[in-house]
N, C-alpha and C. Protein backbone atom coordinates (compact mmCIF):
# COMPACT_ATOMS: atom_id res chain seq x y z
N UNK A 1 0.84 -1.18 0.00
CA UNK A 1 0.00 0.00 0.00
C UNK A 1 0.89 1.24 0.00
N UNK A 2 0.63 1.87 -0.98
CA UNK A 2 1.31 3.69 -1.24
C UNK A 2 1.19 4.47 0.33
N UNK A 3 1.69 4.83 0.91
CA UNK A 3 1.91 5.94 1.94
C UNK A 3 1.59 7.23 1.38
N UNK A 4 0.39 7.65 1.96
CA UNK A 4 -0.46 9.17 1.84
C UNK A 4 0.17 10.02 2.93
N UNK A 5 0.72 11.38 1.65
CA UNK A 5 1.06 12.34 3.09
C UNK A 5 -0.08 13.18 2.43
N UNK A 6 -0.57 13.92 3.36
CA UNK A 6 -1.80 15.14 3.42
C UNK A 6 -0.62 16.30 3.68
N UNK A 7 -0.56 17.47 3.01
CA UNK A 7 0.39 18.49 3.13
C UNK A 7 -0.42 20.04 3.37
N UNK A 8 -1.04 20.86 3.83
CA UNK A 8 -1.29 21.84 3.79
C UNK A 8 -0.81 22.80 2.78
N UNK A 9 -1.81 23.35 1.67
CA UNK A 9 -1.48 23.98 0.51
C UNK A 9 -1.08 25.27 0.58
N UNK A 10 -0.98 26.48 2.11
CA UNK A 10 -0.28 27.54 2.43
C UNK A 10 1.37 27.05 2.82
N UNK A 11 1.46 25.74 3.05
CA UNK A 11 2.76 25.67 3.40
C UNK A 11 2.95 25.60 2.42
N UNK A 12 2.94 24.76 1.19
CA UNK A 12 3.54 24.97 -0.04
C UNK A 12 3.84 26.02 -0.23
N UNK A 13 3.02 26.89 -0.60
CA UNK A 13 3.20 28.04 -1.32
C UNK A 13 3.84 29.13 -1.19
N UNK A 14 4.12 28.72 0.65
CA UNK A 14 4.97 29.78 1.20
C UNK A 14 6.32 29.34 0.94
N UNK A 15 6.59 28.00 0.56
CA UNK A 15 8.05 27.73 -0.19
C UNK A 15 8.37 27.78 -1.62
N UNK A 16 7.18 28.54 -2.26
CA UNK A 16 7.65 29.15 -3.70
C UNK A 16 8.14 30.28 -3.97
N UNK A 17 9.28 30.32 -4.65
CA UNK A 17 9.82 31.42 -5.09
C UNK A 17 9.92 31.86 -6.18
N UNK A 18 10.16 32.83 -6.81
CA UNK A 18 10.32 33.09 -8.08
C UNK A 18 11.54 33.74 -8.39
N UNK A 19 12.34 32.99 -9.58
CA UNK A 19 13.92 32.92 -9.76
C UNK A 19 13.94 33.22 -11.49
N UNK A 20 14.29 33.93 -11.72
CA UNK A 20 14.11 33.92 -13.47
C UNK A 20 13.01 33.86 -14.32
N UNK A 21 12.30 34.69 -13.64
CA UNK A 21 10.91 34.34 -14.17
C UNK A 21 9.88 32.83 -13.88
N UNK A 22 10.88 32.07 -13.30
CA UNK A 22 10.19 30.46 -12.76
C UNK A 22 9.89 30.54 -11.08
N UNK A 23 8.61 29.59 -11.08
CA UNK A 23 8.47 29.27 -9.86
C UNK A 23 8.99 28.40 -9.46
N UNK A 24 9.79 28.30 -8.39
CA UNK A 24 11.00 26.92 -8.25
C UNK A 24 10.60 27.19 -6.76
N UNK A 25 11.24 25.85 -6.14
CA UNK A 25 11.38 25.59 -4.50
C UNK A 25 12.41 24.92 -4.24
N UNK A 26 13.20 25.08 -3.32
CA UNK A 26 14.70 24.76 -3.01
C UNK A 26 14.45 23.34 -2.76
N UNK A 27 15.45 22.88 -2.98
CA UNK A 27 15.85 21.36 -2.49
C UNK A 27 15.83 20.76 -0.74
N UNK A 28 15.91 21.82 -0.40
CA UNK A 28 16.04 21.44 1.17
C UNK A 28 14.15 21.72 1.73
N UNK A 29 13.57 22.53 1.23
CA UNK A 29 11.95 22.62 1.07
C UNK A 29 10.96 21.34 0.93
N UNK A 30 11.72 20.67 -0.65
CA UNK A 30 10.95 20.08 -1.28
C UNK A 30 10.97 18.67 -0.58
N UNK A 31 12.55 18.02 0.20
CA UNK A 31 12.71 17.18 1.16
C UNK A 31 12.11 17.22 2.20
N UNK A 32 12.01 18.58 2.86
CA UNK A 32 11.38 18.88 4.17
C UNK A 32 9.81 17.86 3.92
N UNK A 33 9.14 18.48 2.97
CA UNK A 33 7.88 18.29 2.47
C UNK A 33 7.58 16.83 2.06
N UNK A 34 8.57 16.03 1.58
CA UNK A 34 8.75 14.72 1.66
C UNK A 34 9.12 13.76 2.71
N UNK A 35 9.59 14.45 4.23
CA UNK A 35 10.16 14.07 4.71
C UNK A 35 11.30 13.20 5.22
N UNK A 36 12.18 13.44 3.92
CA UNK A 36 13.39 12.69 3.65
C UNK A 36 14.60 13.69 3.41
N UNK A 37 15.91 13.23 4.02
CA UNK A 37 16.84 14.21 3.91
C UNK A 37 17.19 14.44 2.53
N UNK A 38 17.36 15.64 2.47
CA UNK A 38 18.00 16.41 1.01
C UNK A 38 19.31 15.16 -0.05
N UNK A 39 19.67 14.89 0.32
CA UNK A 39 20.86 14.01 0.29
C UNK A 39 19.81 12.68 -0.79
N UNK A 40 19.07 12.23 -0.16
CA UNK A 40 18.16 11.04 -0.62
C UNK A 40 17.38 11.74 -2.07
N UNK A 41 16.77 13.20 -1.62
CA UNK A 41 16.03 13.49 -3.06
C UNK A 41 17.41 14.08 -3.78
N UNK A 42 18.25 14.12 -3.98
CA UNK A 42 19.67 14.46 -4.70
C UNK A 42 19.95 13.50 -5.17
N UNK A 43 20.26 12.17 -4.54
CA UNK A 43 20.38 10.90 -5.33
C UNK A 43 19.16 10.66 -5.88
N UNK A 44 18.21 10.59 -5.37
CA UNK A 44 17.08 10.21 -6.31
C UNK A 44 16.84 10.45 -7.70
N UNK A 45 17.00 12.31 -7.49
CA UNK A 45 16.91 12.64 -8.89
C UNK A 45 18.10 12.27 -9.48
N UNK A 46 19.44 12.00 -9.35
CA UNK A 46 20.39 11.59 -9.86
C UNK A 46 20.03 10.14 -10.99
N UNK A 47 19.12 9.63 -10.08
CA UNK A 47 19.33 7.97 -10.44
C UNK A 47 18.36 8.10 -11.57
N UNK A 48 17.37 8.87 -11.40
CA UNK A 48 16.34 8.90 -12.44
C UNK A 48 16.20 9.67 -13.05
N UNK A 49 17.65 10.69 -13.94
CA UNK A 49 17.34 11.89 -14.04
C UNK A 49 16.51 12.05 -15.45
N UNK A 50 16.50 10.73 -15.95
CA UNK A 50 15.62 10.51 -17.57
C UNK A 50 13.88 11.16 -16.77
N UNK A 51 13.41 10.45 -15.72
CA UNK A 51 12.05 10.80 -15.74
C UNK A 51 11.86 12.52 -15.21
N UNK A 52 12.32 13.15 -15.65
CA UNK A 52 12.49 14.62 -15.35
C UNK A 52 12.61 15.58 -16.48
N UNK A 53 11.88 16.62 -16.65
CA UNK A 53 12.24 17.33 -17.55
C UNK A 53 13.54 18.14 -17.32
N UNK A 54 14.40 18.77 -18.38
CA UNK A 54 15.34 19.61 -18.63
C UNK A 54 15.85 20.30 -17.53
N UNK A 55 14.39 21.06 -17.17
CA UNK A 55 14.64 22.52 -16.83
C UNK A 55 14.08 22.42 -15.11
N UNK A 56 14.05 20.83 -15.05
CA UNK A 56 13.49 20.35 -13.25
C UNK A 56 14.66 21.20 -12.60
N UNK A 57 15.50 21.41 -12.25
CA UNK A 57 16.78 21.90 -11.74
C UNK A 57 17.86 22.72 -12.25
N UNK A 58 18.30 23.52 -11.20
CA UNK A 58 19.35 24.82 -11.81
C UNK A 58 20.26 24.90 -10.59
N UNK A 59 21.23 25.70 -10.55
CA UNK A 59 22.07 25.96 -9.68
C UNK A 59 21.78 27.35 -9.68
N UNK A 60 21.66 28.00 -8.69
CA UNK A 60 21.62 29.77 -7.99
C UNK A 60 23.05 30.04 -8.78
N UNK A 61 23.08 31.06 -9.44
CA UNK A 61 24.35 32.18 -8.98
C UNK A 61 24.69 32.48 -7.80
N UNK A 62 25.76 33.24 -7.66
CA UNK A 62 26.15 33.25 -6.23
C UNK A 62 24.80 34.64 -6.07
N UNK A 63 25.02 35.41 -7.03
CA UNK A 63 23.97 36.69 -6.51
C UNK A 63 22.83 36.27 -6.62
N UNK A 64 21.91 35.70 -7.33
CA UNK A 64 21.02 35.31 -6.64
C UNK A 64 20.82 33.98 -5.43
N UNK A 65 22.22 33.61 -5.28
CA UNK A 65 21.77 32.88 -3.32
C UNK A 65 22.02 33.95 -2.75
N UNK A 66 22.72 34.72 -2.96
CA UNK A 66 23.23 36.25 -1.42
C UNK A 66 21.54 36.55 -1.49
N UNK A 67 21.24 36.81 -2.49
CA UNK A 67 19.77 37.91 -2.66
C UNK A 67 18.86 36.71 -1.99
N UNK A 68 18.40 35.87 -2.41
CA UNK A 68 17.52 35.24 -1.39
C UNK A 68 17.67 35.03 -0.58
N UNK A 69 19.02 34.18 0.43
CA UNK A 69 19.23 34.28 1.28
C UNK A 69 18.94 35.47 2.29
N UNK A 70 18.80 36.55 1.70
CA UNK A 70 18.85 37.84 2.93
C UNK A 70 17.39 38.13 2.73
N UNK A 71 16.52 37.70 1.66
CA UNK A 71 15.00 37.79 1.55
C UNK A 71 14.64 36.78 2.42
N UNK A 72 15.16 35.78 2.45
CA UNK A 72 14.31 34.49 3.81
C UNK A 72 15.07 34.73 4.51
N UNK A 73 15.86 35.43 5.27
CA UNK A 73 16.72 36.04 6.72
C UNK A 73 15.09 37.02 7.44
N UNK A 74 15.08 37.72 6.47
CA UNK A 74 13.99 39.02 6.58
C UNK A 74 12.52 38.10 6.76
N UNK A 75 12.19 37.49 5.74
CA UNK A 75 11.04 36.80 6.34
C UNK A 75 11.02 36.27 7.63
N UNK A 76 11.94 35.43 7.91
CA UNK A 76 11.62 34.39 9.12
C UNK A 76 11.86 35.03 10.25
N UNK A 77 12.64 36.14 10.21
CA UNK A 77 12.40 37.58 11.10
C UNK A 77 11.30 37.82 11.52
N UNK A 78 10.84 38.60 10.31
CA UNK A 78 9.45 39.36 10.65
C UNK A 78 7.95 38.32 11.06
């Protein structure tokens, strides 16, 4: 039998960002939300990277990690 997680659809959404015109969610988010360490969905997608489109994943510039980084500093602040 498949294991059902029920997720609350404000938590999602509060882990979307927008990066280049795309809505993306960090890797450490999308684990949280799976409840499996980052490390496991990294290999995962590694192993299967055929069932994925192209553009599933990117690497930040360094200026845009400084720039978000100090935008979710400020959120989890306020």
């Amino acid at each position: 039998m498949e294991k059902q997680i029920l997720i609350n659809t404000d938590k999602i959404a509060s882990r979307i960002y927008f990066i280049r015109g795309e809505r993306i969610m960090f890797d450490f988010d999308l684990a949280s939300l799976y409840a499996i360490p980052v490390r496991t969905l990294k290999q995962s997608v590694r192993r299967n990277i055929k069932r994925f489109p192209p553009d599933f994943m990117f690497e930040l510039s360094p200026e845009e990690n400084k720039s978000l980084r100090s935008q979710i500093v400020i959120l989890e602040k306020g």
